[in-house]
Protein backbone atom coordinates (compact mmCIF):
# COMPACT_ATOMS: atom_id res chain seq x y z
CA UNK A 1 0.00 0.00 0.00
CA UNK A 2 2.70 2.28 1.05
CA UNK A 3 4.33 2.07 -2.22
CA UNK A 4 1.25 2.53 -4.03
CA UNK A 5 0.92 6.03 -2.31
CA UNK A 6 4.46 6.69 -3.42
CA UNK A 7 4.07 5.68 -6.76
CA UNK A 8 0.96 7.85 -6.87
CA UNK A 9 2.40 10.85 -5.58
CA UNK A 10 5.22 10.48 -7.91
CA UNK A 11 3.17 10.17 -10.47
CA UNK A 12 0.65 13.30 -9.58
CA UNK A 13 4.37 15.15 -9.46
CA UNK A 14 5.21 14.14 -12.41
CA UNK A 15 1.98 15.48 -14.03
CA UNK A 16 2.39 19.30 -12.16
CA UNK A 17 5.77 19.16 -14.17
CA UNK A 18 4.38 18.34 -17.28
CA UNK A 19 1.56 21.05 -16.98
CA UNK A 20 4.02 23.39 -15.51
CA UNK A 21 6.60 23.13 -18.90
CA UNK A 22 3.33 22.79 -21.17
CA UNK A 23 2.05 26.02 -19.86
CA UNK A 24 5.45 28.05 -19.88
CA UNK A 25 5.55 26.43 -24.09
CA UNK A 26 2.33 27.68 -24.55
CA UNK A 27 3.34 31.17 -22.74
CA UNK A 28 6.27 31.28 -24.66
CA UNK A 29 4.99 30.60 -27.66
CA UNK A 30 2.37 33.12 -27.60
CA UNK A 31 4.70 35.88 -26.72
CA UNK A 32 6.34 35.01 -29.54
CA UNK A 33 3.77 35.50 -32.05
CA UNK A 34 2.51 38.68 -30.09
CA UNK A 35 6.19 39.67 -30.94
CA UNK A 36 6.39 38.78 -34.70
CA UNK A 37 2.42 40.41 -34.97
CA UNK A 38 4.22 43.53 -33.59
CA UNK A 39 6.50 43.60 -35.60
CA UNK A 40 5.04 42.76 -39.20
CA UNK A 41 2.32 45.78 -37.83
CA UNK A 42 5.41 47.85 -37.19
CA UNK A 43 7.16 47.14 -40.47
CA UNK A 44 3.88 47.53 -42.30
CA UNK A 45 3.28 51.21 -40.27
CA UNK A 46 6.63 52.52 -41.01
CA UNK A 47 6.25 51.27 -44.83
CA UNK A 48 2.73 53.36 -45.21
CA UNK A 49 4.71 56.15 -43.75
CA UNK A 50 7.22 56.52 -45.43
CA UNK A 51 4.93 56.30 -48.65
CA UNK A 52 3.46 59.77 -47.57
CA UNK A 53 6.63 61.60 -47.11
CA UNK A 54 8.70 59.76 -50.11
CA UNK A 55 8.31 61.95 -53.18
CA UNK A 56 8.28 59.51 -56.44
CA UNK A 57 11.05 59.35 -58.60
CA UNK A 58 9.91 59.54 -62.00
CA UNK A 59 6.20 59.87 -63.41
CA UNK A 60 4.74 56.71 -65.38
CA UNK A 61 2.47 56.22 -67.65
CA UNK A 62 0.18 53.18 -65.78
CA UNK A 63 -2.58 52.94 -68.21
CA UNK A 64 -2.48 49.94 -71.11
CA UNK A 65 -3.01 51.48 -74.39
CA UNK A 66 -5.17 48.41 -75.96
CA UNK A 67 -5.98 49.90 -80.06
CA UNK A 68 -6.02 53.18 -81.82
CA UNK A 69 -8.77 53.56 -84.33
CA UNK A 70 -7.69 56.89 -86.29
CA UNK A 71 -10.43 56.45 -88.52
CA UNK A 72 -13.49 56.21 -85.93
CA UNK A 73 -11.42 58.55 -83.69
CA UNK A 74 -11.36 55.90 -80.77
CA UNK A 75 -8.75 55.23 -78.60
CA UNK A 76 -9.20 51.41 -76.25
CA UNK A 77 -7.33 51.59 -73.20
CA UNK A 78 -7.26 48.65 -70.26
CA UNK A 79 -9.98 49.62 -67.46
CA UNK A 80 -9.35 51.62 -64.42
CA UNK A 81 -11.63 54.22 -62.15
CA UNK A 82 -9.56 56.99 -64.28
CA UNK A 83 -10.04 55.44 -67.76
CA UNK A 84 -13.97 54.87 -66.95
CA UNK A 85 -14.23 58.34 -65.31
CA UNK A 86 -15.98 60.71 -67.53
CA UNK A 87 -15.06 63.88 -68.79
CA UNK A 88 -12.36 65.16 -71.19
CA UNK A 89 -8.90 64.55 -70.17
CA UNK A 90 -5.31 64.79 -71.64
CA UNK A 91 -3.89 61.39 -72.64
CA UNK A 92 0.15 61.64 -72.09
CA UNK A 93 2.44 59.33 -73.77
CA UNK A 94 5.76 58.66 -74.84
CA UNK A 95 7.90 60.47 -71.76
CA UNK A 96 5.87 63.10 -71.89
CA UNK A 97 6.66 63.69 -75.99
CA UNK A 98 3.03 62.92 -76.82
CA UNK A 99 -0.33 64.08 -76.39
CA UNK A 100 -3.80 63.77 -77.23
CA UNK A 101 -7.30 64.85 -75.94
CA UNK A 102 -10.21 62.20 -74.74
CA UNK A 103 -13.36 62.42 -74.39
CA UNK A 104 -16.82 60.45 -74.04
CA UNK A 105 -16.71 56.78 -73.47
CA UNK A 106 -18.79 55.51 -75.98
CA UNK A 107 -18.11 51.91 -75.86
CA UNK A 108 -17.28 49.43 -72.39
CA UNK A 109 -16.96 46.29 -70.86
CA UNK A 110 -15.18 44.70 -67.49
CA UNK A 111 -11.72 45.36 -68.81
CA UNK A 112 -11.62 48.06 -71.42
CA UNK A 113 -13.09 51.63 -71.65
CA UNK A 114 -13.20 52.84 -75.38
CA UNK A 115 -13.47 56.75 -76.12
CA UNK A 116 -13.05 59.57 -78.38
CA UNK A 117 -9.67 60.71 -78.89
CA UNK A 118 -8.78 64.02 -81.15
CA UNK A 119 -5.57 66.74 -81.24
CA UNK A 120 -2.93 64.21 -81.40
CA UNK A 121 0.55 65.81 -81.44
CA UNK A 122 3.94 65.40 -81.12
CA UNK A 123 4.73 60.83 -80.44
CA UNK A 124 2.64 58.52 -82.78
CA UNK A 125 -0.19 57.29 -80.54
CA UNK A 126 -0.64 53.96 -81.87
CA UNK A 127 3.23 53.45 -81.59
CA UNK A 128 3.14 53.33 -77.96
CA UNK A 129 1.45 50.39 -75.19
CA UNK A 130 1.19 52.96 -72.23
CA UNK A 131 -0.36 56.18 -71.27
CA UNK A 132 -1.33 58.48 -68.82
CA UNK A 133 -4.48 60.55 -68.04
CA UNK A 134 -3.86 63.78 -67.18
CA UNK A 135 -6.14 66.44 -65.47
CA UNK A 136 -4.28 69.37 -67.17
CA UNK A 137 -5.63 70.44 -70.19
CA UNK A 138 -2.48 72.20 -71.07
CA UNK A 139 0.60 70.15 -71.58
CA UNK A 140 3.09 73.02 -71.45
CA UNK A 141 2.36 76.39 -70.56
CA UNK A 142 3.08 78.14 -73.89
CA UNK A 143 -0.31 75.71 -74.61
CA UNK A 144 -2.27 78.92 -72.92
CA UNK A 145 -1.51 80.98 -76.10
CA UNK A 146 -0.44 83.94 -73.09
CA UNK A 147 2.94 85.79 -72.37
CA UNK A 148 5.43 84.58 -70.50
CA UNK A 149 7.94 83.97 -69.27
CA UNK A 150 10.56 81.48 -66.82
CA UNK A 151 11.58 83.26 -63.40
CA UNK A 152 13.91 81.88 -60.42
CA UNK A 153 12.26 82.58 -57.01
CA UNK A 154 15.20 82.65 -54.62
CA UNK A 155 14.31 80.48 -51.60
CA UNK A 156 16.90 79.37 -48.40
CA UNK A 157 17.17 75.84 -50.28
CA UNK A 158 18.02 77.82 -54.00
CA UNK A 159 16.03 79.23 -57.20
CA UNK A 160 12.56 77.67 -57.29
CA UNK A 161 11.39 77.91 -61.63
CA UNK A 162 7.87 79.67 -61.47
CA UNK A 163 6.32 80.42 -64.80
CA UNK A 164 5.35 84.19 -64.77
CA UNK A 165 2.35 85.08 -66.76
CA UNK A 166 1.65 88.92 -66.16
CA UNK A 167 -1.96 90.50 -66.69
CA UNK A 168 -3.09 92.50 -69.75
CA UNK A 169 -2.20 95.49 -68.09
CA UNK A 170 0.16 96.57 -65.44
CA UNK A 171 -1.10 95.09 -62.02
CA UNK A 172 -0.56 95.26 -58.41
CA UNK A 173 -2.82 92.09 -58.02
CA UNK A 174 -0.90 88.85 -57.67
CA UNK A 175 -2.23 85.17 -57.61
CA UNK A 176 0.53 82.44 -56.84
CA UNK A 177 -0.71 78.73 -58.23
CA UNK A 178 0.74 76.15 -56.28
CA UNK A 179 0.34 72.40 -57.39
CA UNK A 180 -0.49 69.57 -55.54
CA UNK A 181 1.83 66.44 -54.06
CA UNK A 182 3.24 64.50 -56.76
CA UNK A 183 1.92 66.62 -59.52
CA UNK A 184 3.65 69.45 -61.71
CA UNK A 185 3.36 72.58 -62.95
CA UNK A 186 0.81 72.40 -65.43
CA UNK A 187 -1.70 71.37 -62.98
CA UNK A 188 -3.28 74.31 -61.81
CA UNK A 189 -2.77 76.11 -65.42
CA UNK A 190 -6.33 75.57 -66.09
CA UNK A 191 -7.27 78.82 -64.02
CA UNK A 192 -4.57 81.42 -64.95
CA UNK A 193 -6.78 82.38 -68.00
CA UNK A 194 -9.65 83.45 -65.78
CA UNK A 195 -7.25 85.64 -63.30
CA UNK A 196 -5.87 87.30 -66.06
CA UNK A 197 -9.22 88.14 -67.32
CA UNK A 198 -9.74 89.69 -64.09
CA UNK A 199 -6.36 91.39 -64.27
CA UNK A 200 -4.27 89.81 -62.26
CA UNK A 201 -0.93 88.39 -62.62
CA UNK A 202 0.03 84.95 -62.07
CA UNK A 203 2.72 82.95 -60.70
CA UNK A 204 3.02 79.27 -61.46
CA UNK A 205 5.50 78.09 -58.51
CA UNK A 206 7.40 74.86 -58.19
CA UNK A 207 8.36 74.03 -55.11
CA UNK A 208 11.27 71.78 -53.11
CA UNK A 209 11.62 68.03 -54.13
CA UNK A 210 9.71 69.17 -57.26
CA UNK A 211 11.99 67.92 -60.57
CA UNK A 212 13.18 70.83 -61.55
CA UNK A 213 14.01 72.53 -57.73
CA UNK A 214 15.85 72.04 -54.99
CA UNK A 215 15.56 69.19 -52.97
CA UNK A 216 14.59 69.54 -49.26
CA UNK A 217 17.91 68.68 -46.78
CA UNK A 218 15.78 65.27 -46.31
CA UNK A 219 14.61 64.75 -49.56
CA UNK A 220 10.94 63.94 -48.47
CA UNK A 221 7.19 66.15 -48.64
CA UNK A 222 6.53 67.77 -45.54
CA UNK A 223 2.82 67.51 -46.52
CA UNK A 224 2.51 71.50 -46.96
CA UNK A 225 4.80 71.65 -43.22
CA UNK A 226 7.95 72.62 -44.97
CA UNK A 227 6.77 73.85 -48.38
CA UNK A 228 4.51 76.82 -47.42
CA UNK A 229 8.08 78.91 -46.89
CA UNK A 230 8.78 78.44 -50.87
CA UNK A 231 5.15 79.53 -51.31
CA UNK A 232 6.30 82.49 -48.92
CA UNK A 233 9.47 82.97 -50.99
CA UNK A 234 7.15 83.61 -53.82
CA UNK A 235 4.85 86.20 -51.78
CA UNK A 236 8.10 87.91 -51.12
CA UNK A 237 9.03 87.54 -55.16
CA UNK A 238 5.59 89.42 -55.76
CA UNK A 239 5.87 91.96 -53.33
CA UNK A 240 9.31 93.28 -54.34
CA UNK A 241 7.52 93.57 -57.41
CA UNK A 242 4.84 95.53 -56.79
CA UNK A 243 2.02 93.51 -55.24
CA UNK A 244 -0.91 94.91 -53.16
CA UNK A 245 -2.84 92.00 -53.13
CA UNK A 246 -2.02 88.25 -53.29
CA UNK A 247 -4.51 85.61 -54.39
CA UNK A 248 -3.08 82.31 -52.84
CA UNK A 249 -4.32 79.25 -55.46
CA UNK A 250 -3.55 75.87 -54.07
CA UNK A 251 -4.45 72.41 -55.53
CA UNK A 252 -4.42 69.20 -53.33
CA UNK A 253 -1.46 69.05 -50.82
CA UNK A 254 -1.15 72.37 -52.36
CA UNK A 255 -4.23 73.77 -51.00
CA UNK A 256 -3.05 72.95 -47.43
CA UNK A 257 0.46 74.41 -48.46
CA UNK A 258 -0.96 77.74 -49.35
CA UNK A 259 -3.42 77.92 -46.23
CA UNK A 260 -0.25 77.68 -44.30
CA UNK A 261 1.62 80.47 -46.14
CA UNK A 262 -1.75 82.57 -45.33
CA UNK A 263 -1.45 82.11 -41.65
CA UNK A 264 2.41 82.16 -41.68
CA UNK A 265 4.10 83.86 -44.02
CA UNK A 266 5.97 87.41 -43.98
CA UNK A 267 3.95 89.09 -45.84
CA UNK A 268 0.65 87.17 -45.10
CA UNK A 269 -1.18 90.86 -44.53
CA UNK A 270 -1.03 90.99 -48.31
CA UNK A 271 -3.54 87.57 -48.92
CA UNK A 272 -6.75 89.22 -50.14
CA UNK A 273 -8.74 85.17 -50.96
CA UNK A 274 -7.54 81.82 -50.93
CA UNK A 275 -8.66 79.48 -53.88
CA UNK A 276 -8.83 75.78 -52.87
CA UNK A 277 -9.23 72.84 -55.56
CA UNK A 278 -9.63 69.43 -53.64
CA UNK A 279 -7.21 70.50 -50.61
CA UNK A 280 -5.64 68.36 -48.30
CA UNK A 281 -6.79 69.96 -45.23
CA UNK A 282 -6.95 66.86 -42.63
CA UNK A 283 -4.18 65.05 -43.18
CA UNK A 284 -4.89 62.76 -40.23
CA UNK A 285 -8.54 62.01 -41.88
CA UNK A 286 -6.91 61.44 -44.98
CA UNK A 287 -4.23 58.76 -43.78
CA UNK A 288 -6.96 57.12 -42.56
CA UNK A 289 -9.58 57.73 -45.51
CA UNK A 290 -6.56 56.29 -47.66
CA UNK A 291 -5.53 53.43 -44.91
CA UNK A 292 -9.31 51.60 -44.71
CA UNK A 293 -9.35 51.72 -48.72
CA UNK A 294 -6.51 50.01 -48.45
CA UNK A 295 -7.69 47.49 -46.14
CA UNK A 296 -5.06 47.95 -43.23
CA UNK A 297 -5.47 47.42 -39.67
CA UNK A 298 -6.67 50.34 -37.95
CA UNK A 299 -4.00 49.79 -35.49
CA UNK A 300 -1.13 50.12 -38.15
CA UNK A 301 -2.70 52.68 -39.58
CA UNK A 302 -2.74 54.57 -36.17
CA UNK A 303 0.71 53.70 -35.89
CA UNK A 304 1.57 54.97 -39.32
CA UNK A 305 0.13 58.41 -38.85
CA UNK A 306 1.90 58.54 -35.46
CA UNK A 307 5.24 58.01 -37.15
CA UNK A 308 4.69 60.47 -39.22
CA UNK A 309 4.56 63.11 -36.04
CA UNK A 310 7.10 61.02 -33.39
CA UNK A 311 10.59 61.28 -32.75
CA UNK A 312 10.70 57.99 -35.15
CA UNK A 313 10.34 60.13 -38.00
CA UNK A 314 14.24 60.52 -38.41
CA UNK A 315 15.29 57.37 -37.79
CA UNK A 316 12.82 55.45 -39.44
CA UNK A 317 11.25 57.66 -42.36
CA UNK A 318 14.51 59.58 -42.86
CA UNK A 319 12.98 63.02 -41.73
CA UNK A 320 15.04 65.74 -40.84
CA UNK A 321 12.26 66.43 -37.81
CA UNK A 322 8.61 64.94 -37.09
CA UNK A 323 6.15 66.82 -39.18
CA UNK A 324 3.63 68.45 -36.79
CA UNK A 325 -0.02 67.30 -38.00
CA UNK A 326 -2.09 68.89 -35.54
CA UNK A 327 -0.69 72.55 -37.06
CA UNK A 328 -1.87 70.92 -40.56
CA UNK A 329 -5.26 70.31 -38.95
CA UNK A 330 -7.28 72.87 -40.56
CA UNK A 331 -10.45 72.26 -39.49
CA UNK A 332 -8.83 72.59 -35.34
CA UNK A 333 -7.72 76.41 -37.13
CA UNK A 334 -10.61 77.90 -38.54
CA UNK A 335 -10.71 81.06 -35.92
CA UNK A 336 -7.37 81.78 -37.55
CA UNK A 337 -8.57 82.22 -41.48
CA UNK A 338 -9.42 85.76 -42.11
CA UNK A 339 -9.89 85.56 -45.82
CA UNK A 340 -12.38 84.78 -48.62
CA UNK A 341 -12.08 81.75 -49.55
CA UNK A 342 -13.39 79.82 -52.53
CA UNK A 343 -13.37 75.97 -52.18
CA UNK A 344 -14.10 73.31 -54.73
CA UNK A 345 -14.42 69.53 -53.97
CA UNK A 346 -16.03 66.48 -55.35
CA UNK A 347 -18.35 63.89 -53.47
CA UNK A 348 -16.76 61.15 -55.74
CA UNK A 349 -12.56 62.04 -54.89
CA UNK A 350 -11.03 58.93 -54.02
CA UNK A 351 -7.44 60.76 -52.46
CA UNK A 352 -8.56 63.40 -50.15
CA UNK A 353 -12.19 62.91 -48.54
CA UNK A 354 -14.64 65.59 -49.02
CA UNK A 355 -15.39 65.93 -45.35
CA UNK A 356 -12.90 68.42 -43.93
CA UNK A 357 -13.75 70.58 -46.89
CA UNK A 358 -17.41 70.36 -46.02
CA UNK A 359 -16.68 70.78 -42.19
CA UNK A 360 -14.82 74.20 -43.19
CA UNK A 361 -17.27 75.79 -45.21
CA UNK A 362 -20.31 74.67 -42.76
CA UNK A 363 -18.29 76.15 -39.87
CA UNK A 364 -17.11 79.25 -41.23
CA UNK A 365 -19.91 80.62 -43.79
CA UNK A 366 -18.70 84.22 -43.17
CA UNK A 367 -15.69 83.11 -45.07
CA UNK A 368 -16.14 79.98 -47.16
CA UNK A 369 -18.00 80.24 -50.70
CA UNK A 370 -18.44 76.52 -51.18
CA UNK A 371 -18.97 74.25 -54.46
CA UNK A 372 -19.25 70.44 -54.38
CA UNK A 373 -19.32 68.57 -57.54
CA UNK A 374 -20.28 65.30 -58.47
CA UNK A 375 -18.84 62.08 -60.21
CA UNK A 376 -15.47 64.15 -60.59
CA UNK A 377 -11.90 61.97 -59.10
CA UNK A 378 -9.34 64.27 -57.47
CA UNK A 379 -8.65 67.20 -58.76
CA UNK A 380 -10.28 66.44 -61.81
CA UNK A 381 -13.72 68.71 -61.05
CA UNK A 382 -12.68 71.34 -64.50
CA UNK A 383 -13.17 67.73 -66.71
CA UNK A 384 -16.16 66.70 -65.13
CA UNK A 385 -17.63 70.15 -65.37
CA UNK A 386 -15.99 72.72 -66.51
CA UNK A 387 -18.33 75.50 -67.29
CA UNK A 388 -19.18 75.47 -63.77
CA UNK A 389 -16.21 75.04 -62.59
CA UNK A 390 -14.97 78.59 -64.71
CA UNK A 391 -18.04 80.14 -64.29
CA UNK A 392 -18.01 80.30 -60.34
CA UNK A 393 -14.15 80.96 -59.83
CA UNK A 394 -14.70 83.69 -62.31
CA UNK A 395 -17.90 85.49 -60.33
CA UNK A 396 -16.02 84.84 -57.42
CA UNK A 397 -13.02 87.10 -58.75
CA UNK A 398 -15.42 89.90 -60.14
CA UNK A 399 -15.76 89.77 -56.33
CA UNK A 400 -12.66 91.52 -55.48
């Protein structure tokens, strides 16, 4: 008997062991993969990050040029939300050697969006397998049939290009274009014909990282943080030339950019209206807008947009210093705006959400003259619609 009761306790000993080890293995193990979660979440946090602040390298035409009927004046190109959105657009090609114009779709299916194509110049269309759909009507800015002329605006990182295209008549009435992230010169072209027909003068800027300025010390956007002092650069440019009055025209990133400029710059007393196409005003809203369509975690998107702010910034997305969101939070700063502003936006833009934009002009009225549009894709509202897009940036002008 007694060595039955040893054999059991030995045995019942035995067994706490066993459990013991098993539950340490299973303790183990799970710290493990909470570890390796972690750390794929941080990997995939810094990786969205540094998307954001990495300016791209070289523009490329992503769109699959399928068949070019000359004779029914149809071009077929491979499906995407672009290629199906309608409106007239400028098909690029060929490094940016060849153009085009397009038009209605007149013919779909799943994978292919045929429409009208006319004004071919420059590379052979049907000679090429890849394009690109561009917003900007004009491809260059001698395509405005205007003067002008290239200027350097001298800025603490070197001479910024800016295309100068003065008014009729002599003017003290400035408006400074400024482009959006990722996008060049020609983008906000579109409107210089209206301010001129108002008589002011315009000034296309480029600004750091852009192809043909200076980089930035880091190399990397500073989503409208660092940029609004080239903006300023150029309100300086204008003033020692004369200017009263400075329209501030801003497109995308660039709309935040300029809103920046307004509330920071030297010579911000001079900003007599603010024009806004599709503005990045929330920057936090938009990471996140941008990280559900992507289907990411909430909690590495979170982590992403904290990056972007931390002292992780340098290390990690090669920053020269954390940019400061909560100053690019518009919406937080709207006792601060002091100026007319005319906003545009569409319910359909798949970038930056429509909602700060809406939040602005329902909060500050006083201030905001306010047009949504409909079915247009970022910054793409003139294709969609442009003789109301003309029509109310031109009454609002008569306004001043």
């Amino acid at each position: 008997m007694c060595a039955i009761i040893v054999m059991m306790c030995a045995a019942k000993r035995a067994s706490a062991e066993s459990t013991a080890t098993a539950a340490k293995f299973a303790a183990a193990t799970l710290g493990a993969v909470v570890v390796g979660l972690a750390a794929i979440a941080g990997t995939a946090a810094t990786m969205v990050a540094r998307a954001v602040v990495t300016p791209p390298r070289r523009r490329r035409d992503p769109v699959r040029l399928l068949r070019v009927d000359k004779q029914a004046g149809t071009v077929t190109l491979a499906r995407t939300p672009e290629t199906a959105a309608p409106g007239h657009y400028s098909l690029v090609f060929a490094a940016e050697t060849g153009r085009a114009n397009v038009g209605a779709v007149v013919d779909e299916s799943e994978r292919t969006v045929t429409r009208r194509f006319w004004g071919e110049q420059g590379a052979q269309l049907e000679r090429v397998r890849s394009v690109r759909l561009a917003s900007a009507p004009q491809l260059w800015v001698r395509d405005l049939d205007l003067p002008w002329r290239w200027v350097d605006v001298q800025t603490p990182l070197g001479a910024m290009p800016a295309w100068l295209i003065p008014a009729a008549q002599a003017s003290d009435s400035w408006a400074i274009h400024v482009h959006g992230r990722g996008a060049v010169m020609t983008e906000p072209l579109r409107a210089v014909p209206l301010f001129r027909g108002r008589g002011w003068n315009s000034l296309v800027v480029s600004y750091r990282n852009d192809a043909l300025a200076p980089p930035s010390p880091d190399g990397k956007f500073g989503l409208g943080a660092t940029e609004w002092r080239d903006v300023e650069s150029a309100m300086d440019w204008a003033a020692e030339r004369g200017a009263k009055r400075i329209i501030l025209v801003g497109w995308s990133m660039g709309g935040g950019t300029v809103v920046q400029a307004s509330l920071n710059a030297r010579h911000r007393e001079l900003v007599a209206g603010i024009f806004l196409e599709s503005p990045a005003l929330s920057w936090r809203s938009i990471l996140r807008y941008q990280g559900r369509a992507m289907r990411l975690p909430r909690a590495v998107t979170a982590l992403g947009v904290w990056l972007i702010g931390s002292p992780f910034a340098r290390p990690l997305l090669g920053l020269d210093a954390p940019i400061p969101l909560a100053e690019l939070e518009i919406p937080s700063r709207l006792g601060e705006l002091r100026v007319p502003i005319l906003l545009f936006h569409s319910s359909a833009d798949t970038v930056v959400p429509v909602e700060a934009s809406r939040e602005v002009a329902r909060r500050r009225p006083d201030l905001v003259t306010y047009r949504e549009f409909e079915r247009a894709l970022h910054t793409r509202l003139w294709n969609v619609d442009s003789g109301r897009w003309e029509q109310s940036l031109d009454e609002w002008l008569a306004t001043f």
